[in-house]
C-alpha atoms as a PDB file:
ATOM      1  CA  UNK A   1      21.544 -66.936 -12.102  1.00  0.00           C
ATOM      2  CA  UNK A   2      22.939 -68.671  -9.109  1.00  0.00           C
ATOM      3  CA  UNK A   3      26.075 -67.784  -7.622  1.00  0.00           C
ATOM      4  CA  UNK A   4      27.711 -70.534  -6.623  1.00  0.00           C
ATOM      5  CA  UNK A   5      30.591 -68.601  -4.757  1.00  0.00           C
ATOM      6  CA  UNK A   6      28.802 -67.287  -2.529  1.00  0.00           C
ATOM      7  CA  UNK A   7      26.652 -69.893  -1.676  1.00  0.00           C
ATOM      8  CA  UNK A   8      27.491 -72.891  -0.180  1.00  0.00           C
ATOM      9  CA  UNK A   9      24.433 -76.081   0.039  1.00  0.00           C
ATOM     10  CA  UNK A  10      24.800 -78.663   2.559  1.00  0.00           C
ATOM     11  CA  UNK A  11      22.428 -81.304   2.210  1.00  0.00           C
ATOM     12  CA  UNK A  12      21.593 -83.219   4.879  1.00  0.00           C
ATOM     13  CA  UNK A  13      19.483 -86.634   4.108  1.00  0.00           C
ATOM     14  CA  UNK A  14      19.569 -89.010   6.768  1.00  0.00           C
ATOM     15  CA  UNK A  15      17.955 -92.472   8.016  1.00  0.00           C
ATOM     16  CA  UNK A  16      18.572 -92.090  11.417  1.00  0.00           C
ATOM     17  CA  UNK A  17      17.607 -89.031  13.801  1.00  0.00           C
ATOM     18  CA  UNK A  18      20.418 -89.314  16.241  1.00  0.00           C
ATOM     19  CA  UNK A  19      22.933 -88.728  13.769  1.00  0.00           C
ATOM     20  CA  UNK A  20      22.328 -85.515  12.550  1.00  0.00           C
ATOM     21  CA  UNK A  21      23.824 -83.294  14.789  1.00  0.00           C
ATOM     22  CA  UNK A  22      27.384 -85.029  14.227  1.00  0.00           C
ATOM     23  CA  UNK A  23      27.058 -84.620  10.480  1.00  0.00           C
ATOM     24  CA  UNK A  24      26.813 -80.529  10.684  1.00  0.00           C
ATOM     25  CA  UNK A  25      30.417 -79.463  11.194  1.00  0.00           C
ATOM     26  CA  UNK A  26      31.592 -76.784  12.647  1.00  0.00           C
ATOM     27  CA  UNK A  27      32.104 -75.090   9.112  1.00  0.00           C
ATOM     28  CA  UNK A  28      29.019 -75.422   8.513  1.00  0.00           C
ATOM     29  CA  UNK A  29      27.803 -73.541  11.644  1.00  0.00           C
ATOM     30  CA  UNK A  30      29.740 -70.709  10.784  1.00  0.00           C
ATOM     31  CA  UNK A  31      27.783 -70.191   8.322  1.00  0.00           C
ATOM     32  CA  UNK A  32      24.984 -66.778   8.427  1.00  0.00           C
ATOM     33  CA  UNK A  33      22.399 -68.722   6.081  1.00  0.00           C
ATOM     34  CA  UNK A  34      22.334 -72.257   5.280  1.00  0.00           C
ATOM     35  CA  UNK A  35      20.873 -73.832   2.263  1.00  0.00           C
ATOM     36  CA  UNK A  36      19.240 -77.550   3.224  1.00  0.00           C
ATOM     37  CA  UNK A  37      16.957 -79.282   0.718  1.00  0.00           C
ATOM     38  CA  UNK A  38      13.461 -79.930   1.871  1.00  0.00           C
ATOM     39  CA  UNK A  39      13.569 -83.199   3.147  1.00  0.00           C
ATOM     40  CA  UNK A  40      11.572 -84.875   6.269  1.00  0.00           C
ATOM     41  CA  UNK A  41      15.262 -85.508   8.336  1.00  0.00           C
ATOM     42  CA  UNK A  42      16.262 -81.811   7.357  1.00  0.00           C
ATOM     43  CA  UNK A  43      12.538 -80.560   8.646  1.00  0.00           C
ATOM     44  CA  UNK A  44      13.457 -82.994  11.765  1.00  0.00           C
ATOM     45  CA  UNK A  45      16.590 -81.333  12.213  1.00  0.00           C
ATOM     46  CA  UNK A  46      15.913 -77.498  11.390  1.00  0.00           C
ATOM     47  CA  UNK A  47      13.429 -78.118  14.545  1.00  0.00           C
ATOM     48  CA  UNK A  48      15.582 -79.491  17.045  1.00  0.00           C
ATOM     49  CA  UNK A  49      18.622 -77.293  16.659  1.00  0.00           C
ATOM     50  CA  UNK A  50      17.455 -73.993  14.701  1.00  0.00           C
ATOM     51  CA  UNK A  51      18.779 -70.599  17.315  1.00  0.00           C
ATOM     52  CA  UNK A  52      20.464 -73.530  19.827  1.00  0.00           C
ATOM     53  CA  UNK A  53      23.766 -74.379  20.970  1.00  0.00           C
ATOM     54  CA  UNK A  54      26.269 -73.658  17.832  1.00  0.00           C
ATOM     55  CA  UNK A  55      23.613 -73.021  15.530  1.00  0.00           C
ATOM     56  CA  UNK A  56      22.041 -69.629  17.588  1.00  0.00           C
ATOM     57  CA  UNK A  57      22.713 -67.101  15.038  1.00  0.00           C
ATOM     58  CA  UNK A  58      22.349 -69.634  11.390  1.00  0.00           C
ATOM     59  CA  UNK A  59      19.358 -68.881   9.328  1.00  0.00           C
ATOM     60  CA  UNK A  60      18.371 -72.676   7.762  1.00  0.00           C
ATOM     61  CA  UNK A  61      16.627 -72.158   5.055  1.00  0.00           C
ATOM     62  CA  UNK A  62      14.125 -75.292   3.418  1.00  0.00           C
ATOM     63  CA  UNK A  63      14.391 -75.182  -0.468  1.00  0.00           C
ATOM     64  CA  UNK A  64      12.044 -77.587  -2.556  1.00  0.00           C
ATOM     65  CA  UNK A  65      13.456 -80.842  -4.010  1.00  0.00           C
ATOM     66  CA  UNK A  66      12.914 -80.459  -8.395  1.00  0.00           C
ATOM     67  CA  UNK A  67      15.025 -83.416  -8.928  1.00  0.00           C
ATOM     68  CA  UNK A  68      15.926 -87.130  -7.070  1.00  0.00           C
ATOM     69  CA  UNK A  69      17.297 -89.895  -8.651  1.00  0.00           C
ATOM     70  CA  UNK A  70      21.031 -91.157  -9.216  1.00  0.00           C
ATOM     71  CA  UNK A  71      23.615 -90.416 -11.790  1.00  0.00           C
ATOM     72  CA  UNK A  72      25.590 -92.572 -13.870  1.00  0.00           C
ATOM     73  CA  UNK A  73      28.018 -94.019 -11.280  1.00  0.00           C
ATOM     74  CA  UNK A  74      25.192 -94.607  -9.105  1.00  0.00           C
ATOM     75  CA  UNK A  75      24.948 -91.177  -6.651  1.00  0.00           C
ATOM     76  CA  UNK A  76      22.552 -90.320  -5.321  1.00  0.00           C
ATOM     77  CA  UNK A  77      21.590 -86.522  -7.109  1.00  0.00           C
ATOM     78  CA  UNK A  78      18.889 -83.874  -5.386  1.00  0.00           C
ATOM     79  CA  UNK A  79      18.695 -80.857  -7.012  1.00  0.00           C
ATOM     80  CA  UNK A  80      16.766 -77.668  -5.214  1.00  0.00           C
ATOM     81  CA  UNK A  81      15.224 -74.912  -5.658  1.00  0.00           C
ATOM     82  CA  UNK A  82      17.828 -71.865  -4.336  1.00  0.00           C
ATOM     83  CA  UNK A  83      16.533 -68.308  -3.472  1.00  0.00           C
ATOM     84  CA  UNK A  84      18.481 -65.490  -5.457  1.00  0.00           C
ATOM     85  CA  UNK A  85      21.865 -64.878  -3.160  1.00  0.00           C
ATOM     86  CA  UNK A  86      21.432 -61.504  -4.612  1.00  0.00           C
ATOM     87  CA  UNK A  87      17.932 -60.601  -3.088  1.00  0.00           C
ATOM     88  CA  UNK A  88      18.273 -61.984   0.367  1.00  0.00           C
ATOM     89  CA  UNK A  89      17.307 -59.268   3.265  1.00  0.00           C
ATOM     90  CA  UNK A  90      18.391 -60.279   6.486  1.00  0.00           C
ATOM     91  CA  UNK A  91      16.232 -59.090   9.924  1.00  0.00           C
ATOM     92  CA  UNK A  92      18.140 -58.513  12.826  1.00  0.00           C
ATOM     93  CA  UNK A  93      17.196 -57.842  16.430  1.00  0.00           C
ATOM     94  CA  UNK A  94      20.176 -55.193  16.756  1.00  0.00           C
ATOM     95  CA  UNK A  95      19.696 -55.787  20.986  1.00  0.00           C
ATOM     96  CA  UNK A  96      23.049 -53.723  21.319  1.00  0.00           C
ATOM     97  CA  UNK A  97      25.975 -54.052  23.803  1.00  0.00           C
ATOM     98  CA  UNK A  98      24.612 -52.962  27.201  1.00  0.00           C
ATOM     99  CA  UNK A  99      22.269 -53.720  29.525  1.00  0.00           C
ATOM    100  CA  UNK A 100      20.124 -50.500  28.786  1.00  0.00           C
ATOM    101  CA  UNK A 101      20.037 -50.479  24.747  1.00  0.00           C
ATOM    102  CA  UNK A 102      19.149 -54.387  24.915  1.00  0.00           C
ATOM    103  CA  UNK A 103      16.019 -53.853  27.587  1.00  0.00           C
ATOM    104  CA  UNK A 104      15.139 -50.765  25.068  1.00  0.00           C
ATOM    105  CA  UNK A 105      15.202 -52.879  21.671  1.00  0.00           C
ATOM    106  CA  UNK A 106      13.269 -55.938  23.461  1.00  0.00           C
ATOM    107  CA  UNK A 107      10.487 -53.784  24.557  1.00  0.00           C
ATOM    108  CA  UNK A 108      10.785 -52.056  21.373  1.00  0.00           C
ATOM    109  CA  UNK A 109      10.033 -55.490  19.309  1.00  0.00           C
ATOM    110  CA  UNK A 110       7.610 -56.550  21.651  1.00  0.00           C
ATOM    111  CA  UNK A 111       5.917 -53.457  21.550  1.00  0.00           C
ATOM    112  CA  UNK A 112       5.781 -53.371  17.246  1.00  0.00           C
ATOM    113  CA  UNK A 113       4.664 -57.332  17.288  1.00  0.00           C
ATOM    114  CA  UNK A 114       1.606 -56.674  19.489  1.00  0.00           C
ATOM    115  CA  UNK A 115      -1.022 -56.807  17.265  1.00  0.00           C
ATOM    116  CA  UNK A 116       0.821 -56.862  14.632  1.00  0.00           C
ATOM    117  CA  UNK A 117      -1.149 -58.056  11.010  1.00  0.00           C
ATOM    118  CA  UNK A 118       1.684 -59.069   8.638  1.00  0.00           C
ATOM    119  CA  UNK A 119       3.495 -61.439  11.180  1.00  0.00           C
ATOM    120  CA  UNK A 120       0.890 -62.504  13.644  1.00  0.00           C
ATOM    121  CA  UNK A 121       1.762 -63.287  17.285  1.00  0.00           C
ATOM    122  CA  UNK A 122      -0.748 -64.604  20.193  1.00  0.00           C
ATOM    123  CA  UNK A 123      -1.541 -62.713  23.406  1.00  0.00           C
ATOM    124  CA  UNK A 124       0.345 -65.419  25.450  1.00  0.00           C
ATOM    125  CA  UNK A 125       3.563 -64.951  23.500  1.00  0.00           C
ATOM    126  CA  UNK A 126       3.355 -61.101  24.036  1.00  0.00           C
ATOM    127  CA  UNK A 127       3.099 -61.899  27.563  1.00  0.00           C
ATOM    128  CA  UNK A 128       5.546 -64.300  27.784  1.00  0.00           C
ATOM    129  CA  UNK A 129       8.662 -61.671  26.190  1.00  0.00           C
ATOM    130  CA  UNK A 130       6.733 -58.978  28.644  1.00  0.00           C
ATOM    131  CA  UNK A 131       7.758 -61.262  31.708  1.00  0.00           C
ATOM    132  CA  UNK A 132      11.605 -62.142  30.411  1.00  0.00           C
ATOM    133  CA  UNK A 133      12.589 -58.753  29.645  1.00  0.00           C
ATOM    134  CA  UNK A 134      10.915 -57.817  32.902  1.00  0.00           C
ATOM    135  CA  UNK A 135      13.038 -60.087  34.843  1.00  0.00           C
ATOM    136  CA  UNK A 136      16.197 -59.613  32.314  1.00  0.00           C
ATOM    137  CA  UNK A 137      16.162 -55.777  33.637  1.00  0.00           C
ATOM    138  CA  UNK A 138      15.629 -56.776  37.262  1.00  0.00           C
ATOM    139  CA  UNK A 139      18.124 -59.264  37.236  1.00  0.00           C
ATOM    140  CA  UNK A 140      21.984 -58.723  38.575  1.00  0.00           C
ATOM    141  CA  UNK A 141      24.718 -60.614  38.520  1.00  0.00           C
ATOM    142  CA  UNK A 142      24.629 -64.923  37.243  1.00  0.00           C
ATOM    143  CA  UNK A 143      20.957 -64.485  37.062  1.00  0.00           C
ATOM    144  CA  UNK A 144      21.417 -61.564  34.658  1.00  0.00           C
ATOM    145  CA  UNK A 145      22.714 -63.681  31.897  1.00  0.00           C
ATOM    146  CA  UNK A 146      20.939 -66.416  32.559  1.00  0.00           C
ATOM    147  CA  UNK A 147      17.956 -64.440  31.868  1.00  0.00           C
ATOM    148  CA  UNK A 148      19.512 -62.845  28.985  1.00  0.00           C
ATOM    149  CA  UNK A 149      19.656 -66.343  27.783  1.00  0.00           C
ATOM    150  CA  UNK A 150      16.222 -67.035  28.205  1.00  0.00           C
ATOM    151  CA  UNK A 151      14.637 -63.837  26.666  1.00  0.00           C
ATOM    152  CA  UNK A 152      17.438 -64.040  23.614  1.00  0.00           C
ATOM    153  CA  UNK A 153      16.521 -67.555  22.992  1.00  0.00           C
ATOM    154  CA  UNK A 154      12.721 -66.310  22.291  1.00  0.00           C
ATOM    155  CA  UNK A 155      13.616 -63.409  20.676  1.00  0.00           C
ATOM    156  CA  UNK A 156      15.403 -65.916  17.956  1.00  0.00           C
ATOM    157  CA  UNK A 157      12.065 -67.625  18.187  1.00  0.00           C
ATOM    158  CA  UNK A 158      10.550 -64.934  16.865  1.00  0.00           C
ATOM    159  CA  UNK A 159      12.624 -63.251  14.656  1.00  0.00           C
ATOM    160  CA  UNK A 160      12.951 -67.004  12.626  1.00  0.00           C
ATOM    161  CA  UNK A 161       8.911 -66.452  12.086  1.00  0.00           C
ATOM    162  CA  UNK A 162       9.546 -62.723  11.256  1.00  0.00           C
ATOM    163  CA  UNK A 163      12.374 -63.744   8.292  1.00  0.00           C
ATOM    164  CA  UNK A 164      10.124 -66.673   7.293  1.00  0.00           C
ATOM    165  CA  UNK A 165       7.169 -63.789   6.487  1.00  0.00           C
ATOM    166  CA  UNK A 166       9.712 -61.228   4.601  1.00  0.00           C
ATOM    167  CA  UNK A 167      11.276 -64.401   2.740  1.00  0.00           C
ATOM    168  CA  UNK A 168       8.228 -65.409   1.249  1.00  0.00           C
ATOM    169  CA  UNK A 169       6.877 -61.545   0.478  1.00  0.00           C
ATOM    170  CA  UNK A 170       7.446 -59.708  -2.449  1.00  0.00           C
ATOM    171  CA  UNK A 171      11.123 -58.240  -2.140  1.00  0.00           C
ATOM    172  CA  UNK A 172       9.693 -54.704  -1.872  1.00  0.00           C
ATOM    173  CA  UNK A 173       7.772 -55.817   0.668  1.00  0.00           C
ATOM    174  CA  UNK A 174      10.378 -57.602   3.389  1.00  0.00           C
ATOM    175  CA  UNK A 175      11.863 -54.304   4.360  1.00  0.00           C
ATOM    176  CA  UNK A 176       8.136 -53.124   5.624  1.00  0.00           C
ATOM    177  CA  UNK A 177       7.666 -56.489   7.303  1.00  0.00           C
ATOM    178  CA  UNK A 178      11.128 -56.647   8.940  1.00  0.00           C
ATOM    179  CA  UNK A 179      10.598 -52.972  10.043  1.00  0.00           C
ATOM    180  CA  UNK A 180       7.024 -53.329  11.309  1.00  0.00           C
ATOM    181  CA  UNK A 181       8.228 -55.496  13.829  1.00  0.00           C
ATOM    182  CA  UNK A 182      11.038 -53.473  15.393  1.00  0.00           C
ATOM    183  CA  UNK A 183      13.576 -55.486  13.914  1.00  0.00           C
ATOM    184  CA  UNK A 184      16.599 -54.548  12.211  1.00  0.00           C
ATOM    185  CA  UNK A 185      17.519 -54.642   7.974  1.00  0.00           C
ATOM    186  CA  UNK A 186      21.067 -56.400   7.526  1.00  0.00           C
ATOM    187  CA  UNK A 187      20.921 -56.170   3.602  1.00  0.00           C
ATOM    188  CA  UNK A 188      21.614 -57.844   0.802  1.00  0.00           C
ATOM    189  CA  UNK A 189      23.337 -61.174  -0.046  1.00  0.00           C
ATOM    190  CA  UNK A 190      23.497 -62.967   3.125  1.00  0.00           C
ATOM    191  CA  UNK A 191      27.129 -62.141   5.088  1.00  0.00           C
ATOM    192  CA  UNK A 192      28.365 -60.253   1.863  1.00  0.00           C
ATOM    193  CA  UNK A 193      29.105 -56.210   2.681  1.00  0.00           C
ATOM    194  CA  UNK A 194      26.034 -54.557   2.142  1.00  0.00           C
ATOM    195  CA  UNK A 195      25.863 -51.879  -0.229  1.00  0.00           C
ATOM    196  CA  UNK A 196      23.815 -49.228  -1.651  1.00  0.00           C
ATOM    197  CA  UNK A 197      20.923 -51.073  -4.114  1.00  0.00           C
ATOM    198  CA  UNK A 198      17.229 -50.437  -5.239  1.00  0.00           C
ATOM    199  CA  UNK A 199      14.514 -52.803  -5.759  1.00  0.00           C
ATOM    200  CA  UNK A 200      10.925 -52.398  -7.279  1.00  0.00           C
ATOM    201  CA  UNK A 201       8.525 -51.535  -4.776  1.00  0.00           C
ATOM    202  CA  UNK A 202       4.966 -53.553  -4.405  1.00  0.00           C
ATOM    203  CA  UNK A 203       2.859 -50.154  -4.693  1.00  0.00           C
ATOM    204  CA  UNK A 204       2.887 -48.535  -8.015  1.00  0.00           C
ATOM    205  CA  UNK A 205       5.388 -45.736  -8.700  1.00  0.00           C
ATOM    206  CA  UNK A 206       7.483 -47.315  -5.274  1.00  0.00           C
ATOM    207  CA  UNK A 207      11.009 -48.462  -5.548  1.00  0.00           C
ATOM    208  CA  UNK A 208      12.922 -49.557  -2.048  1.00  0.00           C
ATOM    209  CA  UNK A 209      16.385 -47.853  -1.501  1.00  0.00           C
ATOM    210  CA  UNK A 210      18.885 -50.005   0.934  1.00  0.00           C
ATOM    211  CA  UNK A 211      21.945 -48.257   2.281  1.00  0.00           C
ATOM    212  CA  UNK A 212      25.286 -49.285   3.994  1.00  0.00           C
ATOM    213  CA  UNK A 213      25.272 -50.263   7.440  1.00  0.00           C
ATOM    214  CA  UNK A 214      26.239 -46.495   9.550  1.00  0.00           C
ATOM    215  CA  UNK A 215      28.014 -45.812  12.724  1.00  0.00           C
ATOM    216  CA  UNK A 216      25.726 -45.263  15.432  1.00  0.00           C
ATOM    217  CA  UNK A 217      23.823 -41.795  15.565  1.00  0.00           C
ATOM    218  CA  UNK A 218      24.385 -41.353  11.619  1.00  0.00           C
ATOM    219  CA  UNK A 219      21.859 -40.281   9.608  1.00  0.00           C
ATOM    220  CA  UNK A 220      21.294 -41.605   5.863  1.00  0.00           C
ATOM    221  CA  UNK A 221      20.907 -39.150   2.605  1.00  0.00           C
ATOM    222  CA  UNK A 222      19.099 -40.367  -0.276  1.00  0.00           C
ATOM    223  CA  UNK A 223      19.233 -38.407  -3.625  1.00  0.00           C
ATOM    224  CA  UNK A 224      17.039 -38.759  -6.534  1.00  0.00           C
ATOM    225  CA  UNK A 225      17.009 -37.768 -10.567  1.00  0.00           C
ATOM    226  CA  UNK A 226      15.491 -38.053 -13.564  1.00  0.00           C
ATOM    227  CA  UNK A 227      18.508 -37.366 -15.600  1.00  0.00           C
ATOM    228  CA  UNK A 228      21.470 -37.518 -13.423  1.00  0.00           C
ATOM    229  CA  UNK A 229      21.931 -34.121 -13.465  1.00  0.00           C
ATOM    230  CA  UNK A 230      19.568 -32.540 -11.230  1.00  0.00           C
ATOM    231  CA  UNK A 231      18.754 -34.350  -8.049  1.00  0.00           C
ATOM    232  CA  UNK A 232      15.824 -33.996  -5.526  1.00  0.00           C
ATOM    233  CA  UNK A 233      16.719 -34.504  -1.830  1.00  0.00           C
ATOM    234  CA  UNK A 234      14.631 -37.499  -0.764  1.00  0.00           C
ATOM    235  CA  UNK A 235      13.494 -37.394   3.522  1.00  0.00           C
ATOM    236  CA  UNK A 236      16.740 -38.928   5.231  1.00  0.00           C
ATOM    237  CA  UNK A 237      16.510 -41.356   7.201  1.00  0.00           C
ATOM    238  CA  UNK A 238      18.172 -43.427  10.794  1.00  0.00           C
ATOM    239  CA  UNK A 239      17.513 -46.906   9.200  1.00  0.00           C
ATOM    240  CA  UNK A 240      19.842 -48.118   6.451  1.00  0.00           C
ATOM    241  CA  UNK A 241      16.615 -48.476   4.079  1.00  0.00           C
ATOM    242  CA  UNK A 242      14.030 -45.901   3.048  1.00  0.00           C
ATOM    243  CA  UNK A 243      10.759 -46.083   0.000  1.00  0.00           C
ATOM    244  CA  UNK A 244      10.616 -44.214  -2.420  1.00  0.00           C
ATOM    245  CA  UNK A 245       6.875 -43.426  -3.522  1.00  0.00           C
ATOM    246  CA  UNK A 246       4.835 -40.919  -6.200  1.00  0.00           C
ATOM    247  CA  UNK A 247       7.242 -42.387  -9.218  1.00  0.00           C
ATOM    248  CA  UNK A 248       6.025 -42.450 -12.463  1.00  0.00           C
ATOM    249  CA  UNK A 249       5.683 -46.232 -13.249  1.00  0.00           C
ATOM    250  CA  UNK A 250       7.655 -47.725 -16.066  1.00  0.00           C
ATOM    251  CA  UNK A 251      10.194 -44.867 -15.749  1.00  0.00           C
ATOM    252  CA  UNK A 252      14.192 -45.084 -14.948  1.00  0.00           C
ATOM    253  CA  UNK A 253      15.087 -43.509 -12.437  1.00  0.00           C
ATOM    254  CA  UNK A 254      18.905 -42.375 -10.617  1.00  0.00           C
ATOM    255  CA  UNK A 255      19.201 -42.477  -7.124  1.00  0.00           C
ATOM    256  CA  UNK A 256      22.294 -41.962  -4.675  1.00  0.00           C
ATOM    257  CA  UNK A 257      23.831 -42.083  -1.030  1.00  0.00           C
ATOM    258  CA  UNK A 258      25.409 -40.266   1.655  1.00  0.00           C
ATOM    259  CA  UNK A 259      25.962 -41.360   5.100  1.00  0.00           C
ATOM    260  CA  UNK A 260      26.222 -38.217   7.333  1.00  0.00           C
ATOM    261  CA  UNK A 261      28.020 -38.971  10.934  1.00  0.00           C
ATOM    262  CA  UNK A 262      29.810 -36.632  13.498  1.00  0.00           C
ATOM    263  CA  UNK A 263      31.944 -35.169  10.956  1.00  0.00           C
ATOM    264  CA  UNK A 264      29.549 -34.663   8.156  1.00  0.00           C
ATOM    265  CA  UNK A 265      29.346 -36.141   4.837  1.00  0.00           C
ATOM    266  CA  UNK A 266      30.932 -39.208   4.073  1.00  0.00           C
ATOM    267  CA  UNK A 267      30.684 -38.805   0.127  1.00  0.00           C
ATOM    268  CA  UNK A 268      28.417 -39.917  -2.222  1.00  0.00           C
ATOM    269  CA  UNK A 269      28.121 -42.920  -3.128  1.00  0.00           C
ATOM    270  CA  UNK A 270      27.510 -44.516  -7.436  1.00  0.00           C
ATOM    271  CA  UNK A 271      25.085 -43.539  -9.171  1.00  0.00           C
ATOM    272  CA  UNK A 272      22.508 -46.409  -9.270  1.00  0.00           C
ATOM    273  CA  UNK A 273      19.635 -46.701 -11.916  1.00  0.00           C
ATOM    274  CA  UNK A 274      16.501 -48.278 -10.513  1.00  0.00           C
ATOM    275  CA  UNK A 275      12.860 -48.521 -13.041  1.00  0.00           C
ATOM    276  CA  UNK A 276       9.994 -47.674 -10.967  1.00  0.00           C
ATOM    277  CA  UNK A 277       7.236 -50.594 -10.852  1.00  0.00           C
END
């Protein structure tokens, strides 16, 4: 069931064009994911202003129309079609804060997206990030950001197509998607805290673990059991995600956390219970 407290529709249905971007408020563009109803002015408008000016970092998302008509007083009523608030998985590029670590994570996406099957991108586009980041690491100075600008801006370009594939995957799936393109796993819910969860995996006997977010250069511990007694030291991990494969199917299963940083264990996080697909 929907959540309605943690998620907020705005519903944008407009004659004319040139009014659109006054109608979005500020509120609104504070916003990590917003909810618009599938409508030929929201299309319009998702295309003009999705990853520009105060809408860089807002994830519109396009949810089918089941219902139009008016109620009794004579308003107009749309009703849509909302993805689950509770199985949203967010990609981030995770450039970093200096020069250095974002040059590294650009070449790093652009490296994973070359020929890459489940989100498909052409020769010229490769070539086209090859040439910004080129010049972003070259550049000094004014002409340093400006090229950040420019590479960051296609970057956004990118990673939109690269949530579009994981949104319409199967949710076991999304993390492999998100991950096979050098991006980044937020979690779950949107801009809620992410926190330890399990999902069904799409292979048989698969279930997908997601972790907190970790300091930099911590290392994730995942734990599984049959009876939550004695647990089984799954392969750690440096991403906040991991899959878990060779379950029995049909079978529940308990899994927990630890993030490990310079000081060691952080403590173990609940108990979860997860069925294996």
């Amino acid at each position: 069931m929907l959540n309605f407290n943690k998620v907020r529709l705005f519903v944008i249905c407009l004659v004319w064009y040139v009014r659109m971007k006054r109608v979005v408020t500020q509120s609104v563009a504070d916003l990590r994911n917003v909810y618009l109803a599938n409508t030929h002015a929201n299309r319009l408008f998702v295309k003009r202003f999705q990853g520009t000016e105060r809408y860089q970092d807002i994830n519109f998302v396009l949810c089918p129309i089941t219902y139009f008509g008016r109620n009794r007083a004579g308003n107009m009523v749309m009703m849509t079609t909302l993805p689950s608030t509770g199985q949203v998985i967010t990609a981030r590029l995770a450039l970093g804060k200096t020069a250095s670590e974002i040059t590294t994570q650009a070449r790093n996406i652009k490296t994973r997206i070359t020929g890459n099957l489940l989100v498909p991108f052409t020769a010229p586009e490769i070539a086209t990030l090859g040439t910004e980041i080129n010049t972003y690491e070259d550049a000094h100075g004014a002409a340093k950001d400006l090229a950040y600008e420019v590479m960051n801006k296609t970057l956004k370009a990118y990673l939109l197509r690269i949530q579009a594939a994981a949104d319409v995957s199967v949710l076991g799936n999304q993390i492999v998607i998100i991950q096979s393109c050098g991006c980044v796993v937020q979690g779950v819910g949107g801009r809620s805290e992410q926190v330890f969860d399990g999902y069904p995996g799409i292979a048989a006997g698969s279930i997908a673990l997601i972790g907190p977010a970790a300091p930099h250069h911590a290392f994730h511990e995942w734990w599984q059991s049959i009876n939550s007694i004695d647990w089984v030291r799954i392969q750690g991990t440096v991403d906040a995600n991991t899959l878990v494969t060779g379950l029995t199917p049909g079978i529940l299963y308990s899994f927990r956390h630890q993030i490990i940083d310079a000081t060691g264990g952080t403590g173990m996080s609940d108990v979860i219970q997860r069925r294996a697909n």
